[in-house]
C-alpha atoms as a PDB file:
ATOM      1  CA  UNK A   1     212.973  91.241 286.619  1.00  0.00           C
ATOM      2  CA  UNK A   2     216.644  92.362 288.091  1.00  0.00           C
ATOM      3  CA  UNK A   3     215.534  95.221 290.380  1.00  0.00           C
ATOM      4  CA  UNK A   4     219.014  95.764 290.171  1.00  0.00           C
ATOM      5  CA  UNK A   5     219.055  97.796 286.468  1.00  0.00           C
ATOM      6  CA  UNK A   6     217.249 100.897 286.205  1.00  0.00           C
ATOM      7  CA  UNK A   7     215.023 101.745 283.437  1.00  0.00           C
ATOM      8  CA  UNK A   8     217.492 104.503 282.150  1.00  0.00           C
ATOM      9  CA  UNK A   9     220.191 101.220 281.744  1.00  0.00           C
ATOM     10  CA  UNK A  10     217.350  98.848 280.323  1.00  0.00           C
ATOM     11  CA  UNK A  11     216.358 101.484 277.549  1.00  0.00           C
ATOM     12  CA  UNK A  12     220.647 101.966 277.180  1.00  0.00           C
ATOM     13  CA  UNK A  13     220.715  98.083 276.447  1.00  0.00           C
ATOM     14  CA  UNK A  14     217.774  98.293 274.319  1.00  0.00           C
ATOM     15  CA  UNK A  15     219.303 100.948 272.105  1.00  0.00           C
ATOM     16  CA  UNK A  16     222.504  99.479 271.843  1.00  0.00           C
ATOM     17  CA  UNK A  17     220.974  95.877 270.716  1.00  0.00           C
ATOM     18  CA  UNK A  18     218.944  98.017 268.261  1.00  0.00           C
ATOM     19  CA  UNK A  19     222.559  99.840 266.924  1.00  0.00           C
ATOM     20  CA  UNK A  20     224.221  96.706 266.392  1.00  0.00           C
ATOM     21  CA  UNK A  21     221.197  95.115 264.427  1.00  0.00           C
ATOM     22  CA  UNK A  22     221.313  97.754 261.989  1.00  0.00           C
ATOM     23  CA  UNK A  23     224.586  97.984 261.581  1.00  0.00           C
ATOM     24  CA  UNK A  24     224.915  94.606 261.180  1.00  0.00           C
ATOM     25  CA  UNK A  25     222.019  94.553 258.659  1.00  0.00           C
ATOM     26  CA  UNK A  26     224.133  97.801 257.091  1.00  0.00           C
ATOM     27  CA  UNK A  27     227.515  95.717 256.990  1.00  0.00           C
ATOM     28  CA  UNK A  28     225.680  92.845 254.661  1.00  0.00           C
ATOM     29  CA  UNK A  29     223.683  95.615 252.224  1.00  0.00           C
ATOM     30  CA  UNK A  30     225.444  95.424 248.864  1.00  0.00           C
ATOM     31  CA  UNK A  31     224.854  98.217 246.801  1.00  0.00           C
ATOM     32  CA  UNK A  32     226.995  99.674 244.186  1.00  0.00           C
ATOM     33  CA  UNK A  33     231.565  99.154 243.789  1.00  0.00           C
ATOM     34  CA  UNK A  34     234.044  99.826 241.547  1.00  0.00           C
ATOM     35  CA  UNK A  35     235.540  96.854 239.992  1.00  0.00           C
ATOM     36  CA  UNK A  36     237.887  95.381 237.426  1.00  0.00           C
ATOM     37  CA  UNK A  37     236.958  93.342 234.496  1.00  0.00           C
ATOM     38  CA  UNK A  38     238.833  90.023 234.753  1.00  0.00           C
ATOM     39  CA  UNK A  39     237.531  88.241 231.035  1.00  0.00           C
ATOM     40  CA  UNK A  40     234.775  88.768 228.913  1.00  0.00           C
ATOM     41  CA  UNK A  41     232.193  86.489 227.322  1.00  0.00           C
ATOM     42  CA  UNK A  42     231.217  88.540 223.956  1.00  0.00           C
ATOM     43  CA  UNK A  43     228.523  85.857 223.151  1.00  0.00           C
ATOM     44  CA  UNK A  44     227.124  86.333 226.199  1.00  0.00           C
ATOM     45  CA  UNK A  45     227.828  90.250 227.274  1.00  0.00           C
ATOM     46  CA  UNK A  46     228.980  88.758 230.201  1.00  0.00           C
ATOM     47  CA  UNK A  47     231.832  89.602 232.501  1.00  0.00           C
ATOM     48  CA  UNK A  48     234.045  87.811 235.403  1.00  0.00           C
ATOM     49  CA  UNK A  49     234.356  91.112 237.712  1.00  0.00           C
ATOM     50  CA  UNK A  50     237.099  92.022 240.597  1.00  0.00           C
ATOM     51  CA  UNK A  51     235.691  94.021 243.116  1.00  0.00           C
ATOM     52  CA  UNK A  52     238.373  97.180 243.591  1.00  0.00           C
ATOM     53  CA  UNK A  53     237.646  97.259 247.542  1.00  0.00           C
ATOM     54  CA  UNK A  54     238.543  94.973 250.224  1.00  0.00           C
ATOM     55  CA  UNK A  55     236.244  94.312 253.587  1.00  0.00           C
ATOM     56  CA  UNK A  56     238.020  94.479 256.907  1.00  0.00           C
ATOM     57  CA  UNK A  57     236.789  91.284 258.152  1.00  0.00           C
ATOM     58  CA  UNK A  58     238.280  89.753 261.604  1.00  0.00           C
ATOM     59  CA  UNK A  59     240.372  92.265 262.038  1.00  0.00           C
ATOM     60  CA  UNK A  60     242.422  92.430 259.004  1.00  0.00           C
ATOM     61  CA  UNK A  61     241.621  93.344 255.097  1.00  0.00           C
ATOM     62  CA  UNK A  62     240.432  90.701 252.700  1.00  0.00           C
ATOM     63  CA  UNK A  63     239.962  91.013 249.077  1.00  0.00           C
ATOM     64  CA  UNK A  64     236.191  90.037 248.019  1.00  0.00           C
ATOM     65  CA  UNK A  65     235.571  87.251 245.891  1.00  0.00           C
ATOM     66  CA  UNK A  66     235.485  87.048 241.840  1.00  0.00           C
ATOM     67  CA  UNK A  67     232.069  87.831 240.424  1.00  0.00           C
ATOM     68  CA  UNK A  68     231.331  85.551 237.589  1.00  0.00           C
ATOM     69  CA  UNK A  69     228.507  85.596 234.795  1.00  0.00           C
ATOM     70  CA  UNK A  70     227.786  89.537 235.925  1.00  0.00           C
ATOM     71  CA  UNK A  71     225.561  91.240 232.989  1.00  0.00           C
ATOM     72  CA  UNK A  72     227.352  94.089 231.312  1.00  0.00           C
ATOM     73  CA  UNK A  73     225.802  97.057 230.542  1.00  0.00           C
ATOM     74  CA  UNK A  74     225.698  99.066 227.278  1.00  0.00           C
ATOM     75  CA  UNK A  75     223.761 102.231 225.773  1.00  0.00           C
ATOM     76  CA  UNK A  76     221.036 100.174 224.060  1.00  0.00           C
ATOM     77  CA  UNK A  77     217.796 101.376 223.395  1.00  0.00           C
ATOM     78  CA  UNK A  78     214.858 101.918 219.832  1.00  0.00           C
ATOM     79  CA  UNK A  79     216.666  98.986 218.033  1.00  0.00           C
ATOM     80  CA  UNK A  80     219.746 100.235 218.730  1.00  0.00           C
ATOM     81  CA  UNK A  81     223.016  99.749 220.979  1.00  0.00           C
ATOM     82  CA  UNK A  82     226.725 101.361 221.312  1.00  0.00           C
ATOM     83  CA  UNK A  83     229.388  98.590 221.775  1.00  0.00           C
ATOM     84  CA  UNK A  84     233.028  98.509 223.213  1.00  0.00           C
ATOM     85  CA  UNK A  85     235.935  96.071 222.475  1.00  0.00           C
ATOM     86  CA  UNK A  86     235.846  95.021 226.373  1.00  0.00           C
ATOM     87  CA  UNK A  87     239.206  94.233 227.378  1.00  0.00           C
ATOM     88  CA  UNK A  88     241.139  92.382 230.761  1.00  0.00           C
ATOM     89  CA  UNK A  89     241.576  94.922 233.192  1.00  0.00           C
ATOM     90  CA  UNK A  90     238.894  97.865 231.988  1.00  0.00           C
ATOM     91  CA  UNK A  91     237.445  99.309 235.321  1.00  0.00           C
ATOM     92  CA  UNK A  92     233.473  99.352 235.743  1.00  0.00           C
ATOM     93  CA  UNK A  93     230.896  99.869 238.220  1.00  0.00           C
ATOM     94  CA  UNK A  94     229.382  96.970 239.681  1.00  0.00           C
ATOM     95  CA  UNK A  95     226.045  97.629 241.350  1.00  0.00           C
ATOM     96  CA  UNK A  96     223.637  94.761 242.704  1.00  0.00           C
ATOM     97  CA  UNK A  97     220.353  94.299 242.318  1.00  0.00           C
ATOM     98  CA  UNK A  98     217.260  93.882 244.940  1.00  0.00           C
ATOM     99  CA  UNK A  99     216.032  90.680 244.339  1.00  0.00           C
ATOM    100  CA  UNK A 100     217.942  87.334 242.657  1.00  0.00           C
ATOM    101  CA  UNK A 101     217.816  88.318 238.767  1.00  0.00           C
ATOM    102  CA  UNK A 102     218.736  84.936 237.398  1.00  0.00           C
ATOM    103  CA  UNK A 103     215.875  83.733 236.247  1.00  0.00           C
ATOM    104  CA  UNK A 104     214.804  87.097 234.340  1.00  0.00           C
ATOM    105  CA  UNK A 105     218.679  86.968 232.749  1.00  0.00           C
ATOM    106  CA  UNK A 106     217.840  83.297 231.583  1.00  0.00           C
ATOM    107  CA  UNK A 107     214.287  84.098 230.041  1.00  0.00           C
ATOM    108  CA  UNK A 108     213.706  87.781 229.950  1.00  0.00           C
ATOM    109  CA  UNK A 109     210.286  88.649 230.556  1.00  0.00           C
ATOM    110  CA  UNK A 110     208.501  88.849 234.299  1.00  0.00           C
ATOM    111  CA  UNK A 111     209.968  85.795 236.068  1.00  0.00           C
ATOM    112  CA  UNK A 112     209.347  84.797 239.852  1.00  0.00           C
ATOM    113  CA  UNK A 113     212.855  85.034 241.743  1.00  0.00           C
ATOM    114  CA  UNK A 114     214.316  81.741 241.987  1.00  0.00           C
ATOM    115  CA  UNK A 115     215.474  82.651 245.798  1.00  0.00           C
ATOM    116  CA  UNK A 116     214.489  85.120 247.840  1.00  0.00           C
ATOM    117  CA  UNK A 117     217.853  87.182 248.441  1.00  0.00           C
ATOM    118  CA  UNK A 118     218.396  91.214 249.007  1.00  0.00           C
ATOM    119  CA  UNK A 119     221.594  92.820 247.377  1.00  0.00           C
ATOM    120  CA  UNK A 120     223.436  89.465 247.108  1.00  0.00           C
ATOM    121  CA  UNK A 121     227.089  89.274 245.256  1.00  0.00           C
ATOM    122  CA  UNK A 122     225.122  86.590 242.880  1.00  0.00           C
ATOM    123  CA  UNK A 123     223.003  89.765 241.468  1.00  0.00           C
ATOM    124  CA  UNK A 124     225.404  92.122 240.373  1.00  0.00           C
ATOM    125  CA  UNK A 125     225.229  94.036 236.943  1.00  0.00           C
ATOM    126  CA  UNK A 126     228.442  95.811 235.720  1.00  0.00           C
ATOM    127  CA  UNK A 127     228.398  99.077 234.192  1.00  0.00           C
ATOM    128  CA  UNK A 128     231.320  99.943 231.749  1.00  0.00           C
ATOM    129  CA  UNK A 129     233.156 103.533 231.934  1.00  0.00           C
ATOM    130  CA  UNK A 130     233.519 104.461 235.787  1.00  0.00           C
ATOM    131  CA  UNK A 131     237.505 104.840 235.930  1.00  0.00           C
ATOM    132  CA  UNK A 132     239.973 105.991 239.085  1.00  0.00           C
ATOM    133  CA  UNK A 133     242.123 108.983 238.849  1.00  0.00           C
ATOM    134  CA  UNK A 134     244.996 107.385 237.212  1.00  0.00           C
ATOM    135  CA  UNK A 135     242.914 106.047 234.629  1.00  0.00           C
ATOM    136  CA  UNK A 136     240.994 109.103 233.536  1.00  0.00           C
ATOM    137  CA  UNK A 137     240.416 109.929 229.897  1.00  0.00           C
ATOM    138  CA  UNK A 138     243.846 112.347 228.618  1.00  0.00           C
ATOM    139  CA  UNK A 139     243.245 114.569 226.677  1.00  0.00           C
ATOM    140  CA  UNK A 140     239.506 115.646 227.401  1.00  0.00           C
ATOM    141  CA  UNK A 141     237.384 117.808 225.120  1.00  0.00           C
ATOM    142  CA  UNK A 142     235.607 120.518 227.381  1.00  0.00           C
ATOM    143  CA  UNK A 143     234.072 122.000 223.862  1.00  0.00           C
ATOM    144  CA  UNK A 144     232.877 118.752 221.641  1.00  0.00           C
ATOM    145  CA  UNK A 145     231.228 115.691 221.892  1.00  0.00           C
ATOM    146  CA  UNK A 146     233.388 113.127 220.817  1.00  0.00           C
ATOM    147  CA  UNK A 147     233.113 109.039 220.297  1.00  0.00           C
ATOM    148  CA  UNK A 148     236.770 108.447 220.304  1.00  0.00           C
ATOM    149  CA  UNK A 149     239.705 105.953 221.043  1.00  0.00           C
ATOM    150  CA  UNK A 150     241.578 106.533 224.240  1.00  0.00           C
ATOM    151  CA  UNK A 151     244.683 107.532 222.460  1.00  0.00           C
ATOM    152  CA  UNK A 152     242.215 110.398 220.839  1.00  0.00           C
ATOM    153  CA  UNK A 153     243.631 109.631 217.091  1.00  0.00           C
ATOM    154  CA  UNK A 154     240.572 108.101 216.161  1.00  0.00           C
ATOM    155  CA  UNK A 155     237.167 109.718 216.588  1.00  0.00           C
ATOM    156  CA  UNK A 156     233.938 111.417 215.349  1.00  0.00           C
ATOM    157  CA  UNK A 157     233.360 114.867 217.375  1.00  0.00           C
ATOM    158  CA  UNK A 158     229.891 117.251 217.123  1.00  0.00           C
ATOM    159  CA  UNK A 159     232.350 121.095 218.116  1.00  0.00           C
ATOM    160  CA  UNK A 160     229.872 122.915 220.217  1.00  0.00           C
ATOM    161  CA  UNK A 161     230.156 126.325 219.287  1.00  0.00           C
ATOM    162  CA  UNK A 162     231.081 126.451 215.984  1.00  0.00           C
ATOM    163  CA  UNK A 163     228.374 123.405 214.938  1.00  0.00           C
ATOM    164  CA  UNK A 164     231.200 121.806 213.523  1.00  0.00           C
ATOM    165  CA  UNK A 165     231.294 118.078 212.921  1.00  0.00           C
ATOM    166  CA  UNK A 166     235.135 116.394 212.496  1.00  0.00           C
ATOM    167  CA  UNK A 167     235.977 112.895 211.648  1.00  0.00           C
ATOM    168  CA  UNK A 168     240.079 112.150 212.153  1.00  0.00           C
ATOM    169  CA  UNK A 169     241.512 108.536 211.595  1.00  0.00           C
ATOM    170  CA  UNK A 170     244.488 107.733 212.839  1.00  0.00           C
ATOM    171  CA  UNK A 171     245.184 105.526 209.147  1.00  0.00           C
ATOM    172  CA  UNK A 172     242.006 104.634 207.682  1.00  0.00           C
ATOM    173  CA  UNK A 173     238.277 105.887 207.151  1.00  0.00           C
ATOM    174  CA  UNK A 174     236.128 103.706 204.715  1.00  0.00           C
ATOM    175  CA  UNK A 175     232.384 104.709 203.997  1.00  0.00           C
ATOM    176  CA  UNK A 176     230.432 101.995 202.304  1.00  0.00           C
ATOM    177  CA  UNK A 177     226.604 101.565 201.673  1.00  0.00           C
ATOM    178  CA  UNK A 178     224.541  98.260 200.083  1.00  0.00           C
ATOM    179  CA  UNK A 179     222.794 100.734 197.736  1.00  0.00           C
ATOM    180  CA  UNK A 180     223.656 104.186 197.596  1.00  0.00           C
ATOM    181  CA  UNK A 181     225.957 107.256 199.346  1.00  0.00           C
ATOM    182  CA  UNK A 182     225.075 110.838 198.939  1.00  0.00           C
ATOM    183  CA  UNK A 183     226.825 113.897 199.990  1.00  0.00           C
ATOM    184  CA  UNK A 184     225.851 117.093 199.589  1.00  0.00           C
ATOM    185  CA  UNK A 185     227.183 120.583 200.201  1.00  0.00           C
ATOM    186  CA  UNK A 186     225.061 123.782 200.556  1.00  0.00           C
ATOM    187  CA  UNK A 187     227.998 125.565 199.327  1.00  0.00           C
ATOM    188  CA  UNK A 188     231.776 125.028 198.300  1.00  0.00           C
ATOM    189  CA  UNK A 189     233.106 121.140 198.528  1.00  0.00           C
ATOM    190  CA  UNK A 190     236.871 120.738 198.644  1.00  0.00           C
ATOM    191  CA  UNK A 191     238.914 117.118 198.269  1.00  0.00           C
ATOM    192  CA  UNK A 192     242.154 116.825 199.006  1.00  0.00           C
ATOM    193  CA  UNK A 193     244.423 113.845 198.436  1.00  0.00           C
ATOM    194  CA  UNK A 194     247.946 113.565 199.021  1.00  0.00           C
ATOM    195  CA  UNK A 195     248.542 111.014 197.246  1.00  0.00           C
ATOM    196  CA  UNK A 196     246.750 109.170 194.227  1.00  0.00           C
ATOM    197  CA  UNK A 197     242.799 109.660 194.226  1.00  0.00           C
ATOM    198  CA  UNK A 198     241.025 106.936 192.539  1.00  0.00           C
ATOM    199  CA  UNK A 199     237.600 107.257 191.082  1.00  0.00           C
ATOM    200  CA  UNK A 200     235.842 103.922 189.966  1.00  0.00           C
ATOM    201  CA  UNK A 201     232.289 104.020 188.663  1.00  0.00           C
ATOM    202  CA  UNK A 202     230.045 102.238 185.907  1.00  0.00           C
ATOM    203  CA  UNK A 203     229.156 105.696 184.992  1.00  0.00           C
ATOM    204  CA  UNK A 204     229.916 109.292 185.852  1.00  0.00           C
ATOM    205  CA  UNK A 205     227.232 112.349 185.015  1.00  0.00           C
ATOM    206  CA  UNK A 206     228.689 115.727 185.778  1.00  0.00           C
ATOM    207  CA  UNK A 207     225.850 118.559 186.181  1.00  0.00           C
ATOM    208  CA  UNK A 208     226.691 122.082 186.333  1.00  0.00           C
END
């Protein structure tokens, strides 16, 4: 024992060995970054991922590694699933998982981790739609729900508060079925072509 170091300093040294642990414990917990899609495997749903933020590492700034094979994530649930065109350079969030996921990602199902990692970069998942300031969506509806292109001449919008539903193409809007398409109006029904309207059917009954 030093008889030279008080209890008061040992407790001080104690404390401070304890800080650094957890910050160094802190410094290697991944969690959840904005990144940058690099290319997209549409087989797969599978992205190669930039992280957006650089560590300060040694004293100067270093840009973190590629991310390849990260899991993309879409709206998917009951059968169904809502799809994007994912294109080079869309921003995304990239969060990581607790445990090493590759094994569940190969088979599905409950799977035993093939290592035993904590919020490694090998376990990321990226999540489409986070987007900086000079990215954000123009032209935002505050009074409809829309599924729309970003240059808003495309979409399908639900108007809030006159229960209004809108489709606008910028060209084109085709309806098709296998077997049959019905519309129906409670009241009036108006169609309005400015051009030619065709009407092809094997046969036509007209009711009053």
């Amino acid at each position: 024992m030093d008889l030279g170091v008080t209890i008061g300093e040992r407790i001080a040294d104690e404390e401070e060995s304890r800080r650094r642990e957890m910050e160094n414990a802190a410094g290697n917990l991944r969690v959840a970054m904005p990144g940058r899609i690099v290319s997209f495997d549409a087989e797969n749903q599978t992205a190669t991922v930039q992280p957006l933020l650089r560590e300060y590492v040694r004293g100067k700034w270093v840009d973190m590694p590629q991310l390849l094979d990260v899991p993309c994530i879409f709206p998917r649930a009951g059968g169904y699933c809502l799809t994007f065109p994912v294109k080079e350079g869309d921003e995304c969030q990239i969060q990581f998982n607790d445990m090493c996921i590759d094994s569940w990602w190969q088979s599905g199902g409950i799977q035993n981790q093939l290592e035993c990692r904590r919020h490694d970069l090998s376990d990321a998942t990226c999540h489409l739609g986070l987007t900086s300031v000079p990215r954000a969506v123009e032209n935002y509806s505050v009074n409809s729900m829309r599924l729309r292109n970003e240059d808003n001449d495309s979409y399908l919008e639900i108007v809030d508060d006159s229960k209004t539903v809108n489709i606008f193409g910028a060209e084109n809007i085709n309806v098709a079925a296998t077997v049959n398409v019905n519309i129906k109006a409670a009241r009036d029904m108006t169609l309005e072509a400015g051009g030619n309207m065709t009407l092809k059917a094997a046969r036509i009954d007209l009711n009053p």
